[in-house]
Protein backbone atom coordinates (compact mmCIF):
# COMPACT_ATOMS: atom_id res chain seq x y z
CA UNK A 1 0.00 0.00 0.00
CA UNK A 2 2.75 2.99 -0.93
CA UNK A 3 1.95 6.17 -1.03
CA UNK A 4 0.49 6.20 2.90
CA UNK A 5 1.21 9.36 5.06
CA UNK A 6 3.46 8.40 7.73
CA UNK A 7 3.71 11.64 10.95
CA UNK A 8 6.75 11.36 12.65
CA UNK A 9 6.85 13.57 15.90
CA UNK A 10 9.29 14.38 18.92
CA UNK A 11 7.57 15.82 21.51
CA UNK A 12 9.21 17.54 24.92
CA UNK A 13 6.66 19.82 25.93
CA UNK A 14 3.22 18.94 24.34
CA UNK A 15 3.44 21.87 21.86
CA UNK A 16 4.55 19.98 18.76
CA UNK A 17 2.43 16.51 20.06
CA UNK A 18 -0.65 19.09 19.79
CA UNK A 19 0.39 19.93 16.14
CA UNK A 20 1.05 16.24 15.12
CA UNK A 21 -2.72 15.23 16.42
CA UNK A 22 -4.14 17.83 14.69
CA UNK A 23 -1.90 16.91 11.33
CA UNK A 24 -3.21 13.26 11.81
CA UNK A 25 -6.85 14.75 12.30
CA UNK A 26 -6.52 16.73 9.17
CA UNK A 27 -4.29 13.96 6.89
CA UNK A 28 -7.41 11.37 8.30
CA UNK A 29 -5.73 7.58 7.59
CA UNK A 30 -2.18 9.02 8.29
CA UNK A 31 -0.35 7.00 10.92
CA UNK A 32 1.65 8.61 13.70
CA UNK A 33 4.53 7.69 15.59
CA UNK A 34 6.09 9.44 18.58
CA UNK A 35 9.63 9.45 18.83
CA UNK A 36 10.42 8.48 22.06
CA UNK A 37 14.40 8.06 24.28
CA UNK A 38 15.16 5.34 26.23
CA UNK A 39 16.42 8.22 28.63
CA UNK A 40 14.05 11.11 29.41
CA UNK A 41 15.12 14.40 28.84
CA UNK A 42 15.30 16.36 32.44
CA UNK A 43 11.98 17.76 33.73
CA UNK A 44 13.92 21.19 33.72
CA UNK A 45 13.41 23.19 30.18
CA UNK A 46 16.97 24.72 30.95
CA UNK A 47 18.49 21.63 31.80
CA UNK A 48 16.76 19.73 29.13
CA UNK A 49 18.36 22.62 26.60
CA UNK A 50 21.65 22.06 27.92
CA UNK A 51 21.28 18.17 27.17
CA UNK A 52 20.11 18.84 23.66
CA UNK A 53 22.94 21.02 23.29
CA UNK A 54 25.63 18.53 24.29
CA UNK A 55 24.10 15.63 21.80
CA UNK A 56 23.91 18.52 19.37
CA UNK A 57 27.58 19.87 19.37
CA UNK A 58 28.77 16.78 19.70
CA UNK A 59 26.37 15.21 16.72
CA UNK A 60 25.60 12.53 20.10
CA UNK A 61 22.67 9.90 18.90
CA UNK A 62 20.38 9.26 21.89
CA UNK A 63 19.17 5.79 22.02
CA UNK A 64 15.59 5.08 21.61
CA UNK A 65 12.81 2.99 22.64
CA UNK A 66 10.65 3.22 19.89
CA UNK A 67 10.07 0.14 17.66
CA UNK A 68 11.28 -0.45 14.42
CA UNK A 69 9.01 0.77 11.66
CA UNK A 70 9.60 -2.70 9.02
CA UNK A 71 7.02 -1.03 6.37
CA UNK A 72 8.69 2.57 5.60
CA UNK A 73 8.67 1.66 2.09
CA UNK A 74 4.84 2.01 2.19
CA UNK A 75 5.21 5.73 2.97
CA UNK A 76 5.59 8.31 0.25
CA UNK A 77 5.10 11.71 2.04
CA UNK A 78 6.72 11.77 5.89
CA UNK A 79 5.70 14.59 8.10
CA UNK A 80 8.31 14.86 10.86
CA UNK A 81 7.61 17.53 13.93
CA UNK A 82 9.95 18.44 16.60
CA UNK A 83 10.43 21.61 18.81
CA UNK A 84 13.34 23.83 18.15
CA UNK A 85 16.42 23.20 20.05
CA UNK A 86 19.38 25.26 20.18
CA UNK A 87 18.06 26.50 16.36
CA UNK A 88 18.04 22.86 14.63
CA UNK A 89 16.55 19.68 14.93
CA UNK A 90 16.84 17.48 18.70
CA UNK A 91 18.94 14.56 17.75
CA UNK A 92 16.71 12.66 19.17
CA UNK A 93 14.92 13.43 15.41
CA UNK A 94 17.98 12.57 13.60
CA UNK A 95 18.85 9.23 15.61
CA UNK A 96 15.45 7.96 14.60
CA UNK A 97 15.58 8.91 10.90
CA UNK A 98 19.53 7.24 10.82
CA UNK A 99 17.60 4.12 10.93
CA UNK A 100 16.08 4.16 7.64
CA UNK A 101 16.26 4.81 3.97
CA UNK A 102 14.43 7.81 3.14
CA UNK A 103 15.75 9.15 -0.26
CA UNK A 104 12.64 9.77 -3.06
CA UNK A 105 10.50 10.13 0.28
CA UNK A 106 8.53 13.90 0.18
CA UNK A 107 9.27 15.02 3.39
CA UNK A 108 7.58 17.97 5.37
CA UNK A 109 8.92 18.87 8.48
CA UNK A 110 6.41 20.67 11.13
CA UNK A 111 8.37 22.57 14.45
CA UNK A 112 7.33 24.96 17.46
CA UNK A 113 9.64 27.16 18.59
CA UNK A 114 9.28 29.42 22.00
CA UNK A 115 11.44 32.69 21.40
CA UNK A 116 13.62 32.76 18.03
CA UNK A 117 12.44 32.44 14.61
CA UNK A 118 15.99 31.12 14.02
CA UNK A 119 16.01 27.76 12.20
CA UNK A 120 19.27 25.45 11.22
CA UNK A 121 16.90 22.44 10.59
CA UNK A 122 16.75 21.65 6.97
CA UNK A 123 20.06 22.71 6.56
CA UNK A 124 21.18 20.35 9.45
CA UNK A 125 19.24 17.83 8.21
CA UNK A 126 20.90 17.95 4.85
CA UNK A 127 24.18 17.89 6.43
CA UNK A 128 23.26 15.43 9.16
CA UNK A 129 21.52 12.19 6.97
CA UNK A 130 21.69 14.03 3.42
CA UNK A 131 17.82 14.96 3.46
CA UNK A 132 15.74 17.08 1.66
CA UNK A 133 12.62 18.51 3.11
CA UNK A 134 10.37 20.08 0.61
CA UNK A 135 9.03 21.95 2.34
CA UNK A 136 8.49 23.53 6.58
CA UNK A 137 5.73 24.69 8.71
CA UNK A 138 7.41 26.71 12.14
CA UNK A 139 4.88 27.43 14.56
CA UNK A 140 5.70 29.58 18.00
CA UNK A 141 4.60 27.46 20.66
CA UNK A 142 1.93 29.84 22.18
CA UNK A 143 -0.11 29.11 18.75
CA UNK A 144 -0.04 25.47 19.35
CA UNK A 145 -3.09 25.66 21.39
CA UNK A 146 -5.38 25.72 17.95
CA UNK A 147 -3.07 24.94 15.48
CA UNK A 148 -5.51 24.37 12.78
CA UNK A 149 -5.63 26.51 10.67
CA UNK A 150 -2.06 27.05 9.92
CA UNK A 151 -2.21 23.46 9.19
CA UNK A 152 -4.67 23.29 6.95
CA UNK A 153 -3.30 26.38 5.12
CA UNK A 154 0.29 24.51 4.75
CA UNK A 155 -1.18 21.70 3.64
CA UNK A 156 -3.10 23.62 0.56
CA UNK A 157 -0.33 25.42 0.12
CA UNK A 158 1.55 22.08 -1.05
CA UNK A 159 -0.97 20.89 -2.54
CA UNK A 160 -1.37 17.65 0.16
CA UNK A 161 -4.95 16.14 0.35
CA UNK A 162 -6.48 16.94 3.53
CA UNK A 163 -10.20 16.01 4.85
């Protein structure tokens, strides 16, 4: 069955899960999958930045406790949504997507961000696993709350089939 919708998501603070469940409501049949780490990021925003940070700098994989998805090939378009850390992508993100062979996938990446607008994520992406994301929907985390719109805007925008 190719062609399926596949939502990827990272989640630390509820903001980007909020955006992912409302992606899934609007792509109806799409399945999602929470990226998850076998260790927890601390409790503590600051502290949790200062972790992300570390794996960042030093391009650290996290390991995860998510299982393996055995039918990627089924998936043409991949949404994958993850807050903004330190200006790029959470490796947590990147560690999952190591795992598998996404090149000819269209991939859409979906973030929250608190303060800057500031964004390294395609570009690290690129760099990191040799990706190219078509295209990117940034939303600041206070607009989470009732994200729908904005989705369903992006979505027309590229021309992705939406209930």
């Amino acid at each position: 069955m190719a062609n399926q919708q596949l939502i990827l998501y990272f989640s630390y603070s509820g903001h980007t899960k909020k955006m992912a469940d409302e992606l899934g409501r609007q792509l109806d049949g799409a399945t999602e999958v929470e990226i998850k780490t076998q260790k927890p990021y601390p409790k503590d925003y600051n502290q949790a930045l200062g972790v992300s940070h570390l794996e960042y700098s030093n391009q650290l994989l996290p390991n995860l406790s998510n299982e393996t998805i055995t039918n990627m090939a089924d998936y043409q378009q991949i949404f994958v949504g993850f807050p903004i850390w330190k200006f790029s992508v959470p490796m947590a993100v990147v560690s999952f997507l190591n795992d598998y062979d996404l090149m000819g996938k269209d991939l859409y990446i979906f973030d929250s961000y608190d303060f800057s607008t500031q964004n390294n994520s395609r570009r690290d992406l690129k760099d990191f696993l040799n990706l190219t994301v078509k295209d990117e929907l940034s939303i600041q985390s206070a607009n989470t709350l009732h994200p729908a719109e904005l989705i369903a805007q992006w979505l027309k925008q590229n021309k992705i089939n939406a209930k």
